[in-house]
C-alpha atoms as a PDB file:
ATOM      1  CA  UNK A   1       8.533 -30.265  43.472  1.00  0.00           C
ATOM      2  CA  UNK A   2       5.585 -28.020  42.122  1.00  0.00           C
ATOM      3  CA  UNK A   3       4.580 -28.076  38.508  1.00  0.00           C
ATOM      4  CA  UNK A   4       4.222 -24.477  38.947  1.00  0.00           C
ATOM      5  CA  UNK A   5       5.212 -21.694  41.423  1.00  0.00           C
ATOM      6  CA  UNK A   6       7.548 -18.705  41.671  1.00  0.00           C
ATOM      7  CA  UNK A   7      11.300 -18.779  40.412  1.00  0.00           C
ATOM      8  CA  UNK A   8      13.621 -16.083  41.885  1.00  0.00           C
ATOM      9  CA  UNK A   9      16.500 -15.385  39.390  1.00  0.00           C
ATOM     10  CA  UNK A  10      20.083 -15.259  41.180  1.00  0.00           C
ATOM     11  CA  UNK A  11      21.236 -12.886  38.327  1.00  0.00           C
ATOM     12  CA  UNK A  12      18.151 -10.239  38.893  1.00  0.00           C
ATOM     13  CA  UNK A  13      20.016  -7.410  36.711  1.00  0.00           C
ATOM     14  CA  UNK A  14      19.507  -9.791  33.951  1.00  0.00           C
ATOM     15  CA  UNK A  15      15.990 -10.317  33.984  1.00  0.00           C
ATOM     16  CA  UNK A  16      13.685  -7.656  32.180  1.00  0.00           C
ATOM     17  CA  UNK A  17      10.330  -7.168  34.196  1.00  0.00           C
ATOM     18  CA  UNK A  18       9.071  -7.669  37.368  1.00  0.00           C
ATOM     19  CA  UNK A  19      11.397  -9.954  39.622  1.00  0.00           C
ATOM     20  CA  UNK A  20       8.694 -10.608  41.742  1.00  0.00           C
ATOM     21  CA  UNK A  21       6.385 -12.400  39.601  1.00  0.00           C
ATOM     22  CA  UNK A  22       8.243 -14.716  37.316  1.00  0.00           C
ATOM     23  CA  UNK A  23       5.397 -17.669  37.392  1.00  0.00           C
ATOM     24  CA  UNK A  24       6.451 -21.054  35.593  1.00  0.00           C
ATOM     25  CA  UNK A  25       3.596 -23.321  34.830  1.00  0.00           C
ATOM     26  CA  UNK A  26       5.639 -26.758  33.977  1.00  0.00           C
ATOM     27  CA  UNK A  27       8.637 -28.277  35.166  1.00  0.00           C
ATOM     28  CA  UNK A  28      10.364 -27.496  31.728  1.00  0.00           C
ATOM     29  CA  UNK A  29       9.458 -23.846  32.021  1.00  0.00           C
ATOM     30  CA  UNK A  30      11.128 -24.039  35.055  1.00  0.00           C
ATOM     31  CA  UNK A  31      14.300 -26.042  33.486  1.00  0.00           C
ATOM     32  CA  UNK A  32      14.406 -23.225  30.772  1.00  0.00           C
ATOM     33  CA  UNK A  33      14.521 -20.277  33.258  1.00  0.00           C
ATOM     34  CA  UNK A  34      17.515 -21.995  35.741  1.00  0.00           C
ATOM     35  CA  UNK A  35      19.453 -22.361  32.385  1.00  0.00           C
ATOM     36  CA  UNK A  36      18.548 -18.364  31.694  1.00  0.00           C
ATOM     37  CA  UNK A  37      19.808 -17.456  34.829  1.00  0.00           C
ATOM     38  CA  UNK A  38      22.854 -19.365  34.880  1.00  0.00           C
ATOM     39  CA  UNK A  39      23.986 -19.094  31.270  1.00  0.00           C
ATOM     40  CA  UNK A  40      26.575 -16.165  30.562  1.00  0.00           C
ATOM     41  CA  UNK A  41      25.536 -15.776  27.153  1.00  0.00           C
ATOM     42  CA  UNK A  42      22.627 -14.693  28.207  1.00  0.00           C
ATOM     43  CA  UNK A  43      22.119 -11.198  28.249  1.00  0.00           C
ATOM     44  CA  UNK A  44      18.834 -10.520  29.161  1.00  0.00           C
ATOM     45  CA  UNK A  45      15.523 -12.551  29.293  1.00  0.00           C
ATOM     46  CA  UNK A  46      11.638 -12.448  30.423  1.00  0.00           C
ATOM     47  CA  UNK A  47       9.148 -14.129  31.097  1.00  0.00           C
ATOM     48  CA  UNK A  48       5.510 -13.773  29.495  1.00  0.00           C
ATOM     49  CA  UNK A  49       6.414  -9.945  29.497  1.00  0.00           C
ATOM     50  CA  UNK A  50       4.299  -8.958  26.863  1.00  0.00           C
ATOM     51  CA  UNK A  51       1.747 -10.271  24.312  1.00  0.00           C
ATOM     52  CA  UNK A  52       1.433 -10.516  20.636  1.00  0.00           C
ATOM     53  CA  UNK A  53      -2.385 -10.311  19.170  1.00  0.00           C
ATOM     54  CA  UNK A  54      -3.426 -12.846  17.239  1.00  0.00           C
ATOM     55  CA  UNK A  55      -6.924 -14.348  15.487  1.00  0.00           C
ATOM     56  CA  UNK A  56      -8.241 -17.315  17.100  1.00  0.00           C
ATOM     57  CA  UNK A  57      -9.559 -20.138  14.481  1.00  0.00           C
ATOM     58  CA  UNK A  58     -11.967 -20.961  17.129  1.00  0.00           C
ATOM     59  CA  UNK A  59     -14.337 -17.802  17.414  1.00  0.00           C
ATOM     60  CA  UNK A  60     -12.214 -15.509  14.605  1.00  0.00           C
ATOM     61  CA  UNK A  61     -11.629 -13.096  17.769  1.00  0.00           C
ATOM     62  CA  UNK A  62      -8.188 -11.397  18.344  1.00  0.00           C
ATOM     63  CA  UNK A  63      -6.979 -12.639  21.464  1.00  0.00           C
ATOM     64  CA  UNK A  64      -3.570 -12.265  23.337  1.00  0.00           C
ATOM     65  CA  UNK A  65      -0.600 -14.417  23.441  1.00  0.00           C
ATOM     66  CA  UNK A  66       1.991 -13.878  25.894  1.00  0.00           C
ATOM     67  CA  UNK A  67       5.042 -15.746  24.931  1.00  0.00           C
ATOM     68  CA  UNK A  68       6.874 -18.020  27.204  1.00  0.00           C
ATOM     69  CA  UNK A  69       9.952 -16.365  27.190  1.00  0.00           C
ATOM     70  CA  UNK A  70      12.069 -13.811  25.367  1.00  0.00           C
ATOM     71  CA  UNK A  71      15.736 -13.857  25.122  1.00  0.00           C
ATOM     72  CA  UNK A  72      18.704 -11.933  24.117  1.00  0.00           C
ATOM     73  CA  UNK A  73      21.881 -14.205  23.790  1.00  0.00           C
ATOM     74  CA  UNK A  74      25.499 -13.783  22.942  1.00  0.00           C
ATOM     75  CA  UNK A  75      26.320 -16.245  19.995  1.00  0.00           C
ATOM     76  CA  UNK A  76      29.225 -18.611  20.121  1.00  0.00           C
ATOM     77  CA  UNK A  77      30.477 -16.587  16.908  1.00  0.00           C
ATOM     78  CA  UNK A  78      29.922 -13.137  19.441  1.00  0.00           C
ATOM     79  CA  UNK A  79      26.765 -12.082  16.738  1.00  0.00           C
ATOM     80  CA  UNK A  80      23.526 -10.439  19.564  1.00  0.00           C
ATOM     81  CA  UNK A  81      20.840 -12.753  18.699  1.00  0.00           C
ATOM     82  CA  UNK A  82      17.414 -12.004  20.480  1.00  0.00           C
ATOM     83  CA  UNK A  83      14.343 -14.771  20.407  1.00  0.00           C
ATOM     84  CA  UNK A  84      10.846 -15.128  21.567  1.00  0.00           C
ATOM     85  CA  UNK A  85      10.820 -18.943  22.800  1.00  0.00           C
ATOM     86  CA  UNK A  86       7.502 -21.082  23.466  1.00  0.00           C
ATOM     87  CA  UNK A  87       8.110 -24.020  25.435  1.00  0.00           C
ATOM     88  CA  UNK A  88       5.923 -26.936  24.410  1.00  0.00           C
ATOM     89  CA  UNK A  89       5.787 -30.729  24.438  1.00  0.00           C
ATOM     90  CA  UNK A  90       6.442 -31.873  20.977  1.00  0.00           C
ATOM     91  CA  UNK A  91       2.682 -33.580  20.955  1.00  0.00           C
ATOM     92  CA  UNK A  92       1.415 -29.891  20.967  1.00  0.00           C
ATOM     93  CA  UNK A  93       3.269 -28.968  17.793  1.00  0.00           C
ATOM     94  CA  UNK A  94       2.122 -31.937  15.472  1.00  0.00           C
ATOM     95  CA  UNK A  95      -2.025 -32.381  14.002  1.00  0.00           C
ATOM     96  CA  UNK A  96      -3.219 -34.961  16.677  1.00  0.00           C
ATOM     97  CA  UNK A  97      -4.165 -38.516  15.612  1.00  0.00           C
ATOM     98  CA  UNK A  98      -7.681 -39.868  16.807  1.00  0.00           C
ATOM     99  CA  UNK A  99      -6.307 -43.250  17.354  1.00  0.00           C
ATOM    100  CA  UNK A 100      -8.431 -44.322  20.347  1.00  0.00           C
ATOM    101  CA  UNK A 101      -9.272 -41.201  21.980  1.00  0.00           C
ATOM    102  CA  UNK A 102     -12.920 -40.141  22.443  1.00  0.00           C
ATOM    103  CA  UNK A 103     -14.321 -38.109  20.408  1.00  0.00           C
ATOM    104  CA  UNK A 104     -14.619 -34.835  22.828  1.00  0.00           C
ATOM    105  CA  UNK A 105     -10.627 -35.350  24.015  1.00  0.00           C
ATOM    106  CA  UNK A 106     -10.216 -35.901  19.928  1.00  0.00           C
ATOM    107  CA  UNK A 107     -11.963 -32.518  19.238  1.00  0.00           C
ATOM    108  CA  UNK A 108     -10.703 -30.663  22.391  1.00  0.00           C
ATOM    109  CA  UNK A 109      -6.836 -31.474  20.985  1.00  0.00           C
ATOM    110  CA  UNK A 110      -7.451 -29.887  17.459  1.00  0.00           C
ATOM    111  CA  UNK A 111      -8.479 -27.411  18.762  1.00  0.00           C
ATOM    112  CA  UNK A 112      -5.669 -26.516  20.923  1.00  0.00           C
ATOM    113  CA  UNK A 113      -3.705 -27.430  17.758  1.00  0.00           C
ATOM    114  CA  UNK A 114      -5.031 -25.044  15.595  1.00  0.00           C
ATOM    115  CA  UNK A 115      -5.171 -22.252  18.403  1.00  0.00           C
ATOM    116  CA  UNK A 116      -1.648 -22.824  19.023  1.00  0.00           C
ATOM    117  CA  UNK A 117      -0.753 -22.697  15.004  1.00  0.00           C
ATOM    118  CA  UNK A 118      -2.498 -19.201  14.743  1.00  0.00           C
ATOM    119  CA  UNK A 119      -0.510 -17.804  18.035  1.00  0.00           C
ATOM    120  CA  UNK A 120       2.336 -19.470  16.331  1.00  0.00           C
ATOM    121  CA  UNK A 121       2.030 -17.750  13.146  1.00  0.00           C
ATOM    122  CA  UNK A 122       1.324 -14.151  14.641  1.00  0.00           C
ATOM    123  CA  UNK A 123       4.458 -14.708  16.106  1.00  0.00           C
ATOM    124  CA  UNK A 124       6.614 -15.098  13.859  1.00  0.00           C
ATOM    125  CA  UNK A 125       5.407 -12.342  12.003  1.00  0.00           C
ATOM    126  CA  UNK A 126       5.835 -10.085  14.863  1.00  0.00           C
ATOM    127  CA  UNK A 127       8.846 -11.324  15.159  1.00  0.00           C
ATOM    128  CA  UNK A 128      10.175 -10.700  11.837  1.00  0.00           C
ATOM    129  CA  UNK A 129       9.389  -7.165  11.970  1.00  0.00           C
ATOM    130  CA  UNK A 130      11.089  -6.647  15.227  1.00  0.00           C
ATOM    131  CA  UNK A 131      14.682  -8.627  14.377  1.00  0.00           C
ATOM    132  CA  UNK A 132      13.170 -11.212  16.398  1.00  0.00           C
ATOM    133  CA  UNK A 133      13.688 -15.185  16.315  1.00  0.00           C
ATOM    134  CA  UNK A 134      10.692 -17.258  17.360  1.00  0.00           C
ATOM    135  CA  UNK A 135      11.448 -20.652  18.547  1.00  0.00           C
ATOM    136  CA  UNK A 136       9.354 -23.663  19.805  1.00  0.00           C
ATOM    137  CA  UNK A 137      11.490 -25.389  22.530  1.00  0.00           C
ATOM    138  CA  UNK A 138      10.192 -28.972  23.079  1.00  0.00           C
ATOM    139  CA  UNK A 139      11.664 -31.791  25.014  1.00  0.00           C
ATOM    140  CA  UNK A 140      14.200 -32.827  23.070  1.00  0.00           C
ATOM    141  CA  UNK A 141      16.261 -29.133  23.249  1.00  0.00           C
ATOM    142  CA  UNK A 142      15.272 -29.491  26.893  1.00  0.00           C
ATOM    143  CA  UNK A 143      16.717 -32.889  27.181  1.00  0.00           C
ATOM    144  CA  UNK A 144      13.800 -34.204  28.931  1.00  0.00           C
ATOM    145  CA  UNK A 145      11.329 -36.769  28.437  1.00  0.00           C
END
């Protein structure tokens, strides 16, 4: 199986954006989009359907951010809940350790890090305006290793 590719939803209607190019780029983007699909409580979801602006750390440019995913679920207690979900490895969400790493693999991970923590923060605060939920997804809600 391809670590990335084209998924085809079964339940199109449910899907908002284009059908045609729904692009996961991991195995546990791909994992999160079957369980979309199948899951009744699922109203509606998307994939990298729009972006957020955000300041990068790295060259204090606004950039854009397209989400992983966004959601709108049905709550076991019936409440609408709608989320903006980023699907990461849980390495990606903590400050890396140099351990034994060279130095450029060192400095090419904190930076990621503290890209991803400024996307991260622009979207929650987008999200908060918007009745939004972000969520990081890692692989322990995916149930992967």
């Amino acid at each position: 199986m391809s670590y990335k590719g084209r998924f085809i939803p079964t339940q199109q209607n449910k899907y908002k954006g284009d059908v045609r190019n729904i692009i996961y780029r991991s195995l546990w983007e791909l994992k999160f989009m079957k369980w979309c699909d199948r899951n009744v409580n699922i109203l509606e979801w998307g994939s990298e359907e729009f972006f957020i602006p955000y300041r990068s750390p790295l060259d204090n440019r606004v950039h854009r951010y397209f989400p992983d995913f966004y959601m709108k679920i049905k709550e076991n207690d019936g409440k609408l809940m709608r989320y903006v979900i980023e699907v990461k490895p849980m390495k990606h969400c903590v400050p890396p350790v140099k351990g034994k790493k060279q130095k450029r693999t060192f400095i090419r991970e904190i930076a990621e890090y503290a890209k991803n923590q400024a996307k991260w923060k622009a979207a929650k605060s987008f999200c908060e305006n918007r009745q939004l939920t972000f969520k990081i997804v890692t692989e322990k809600e995916l149930g992967v290793r």
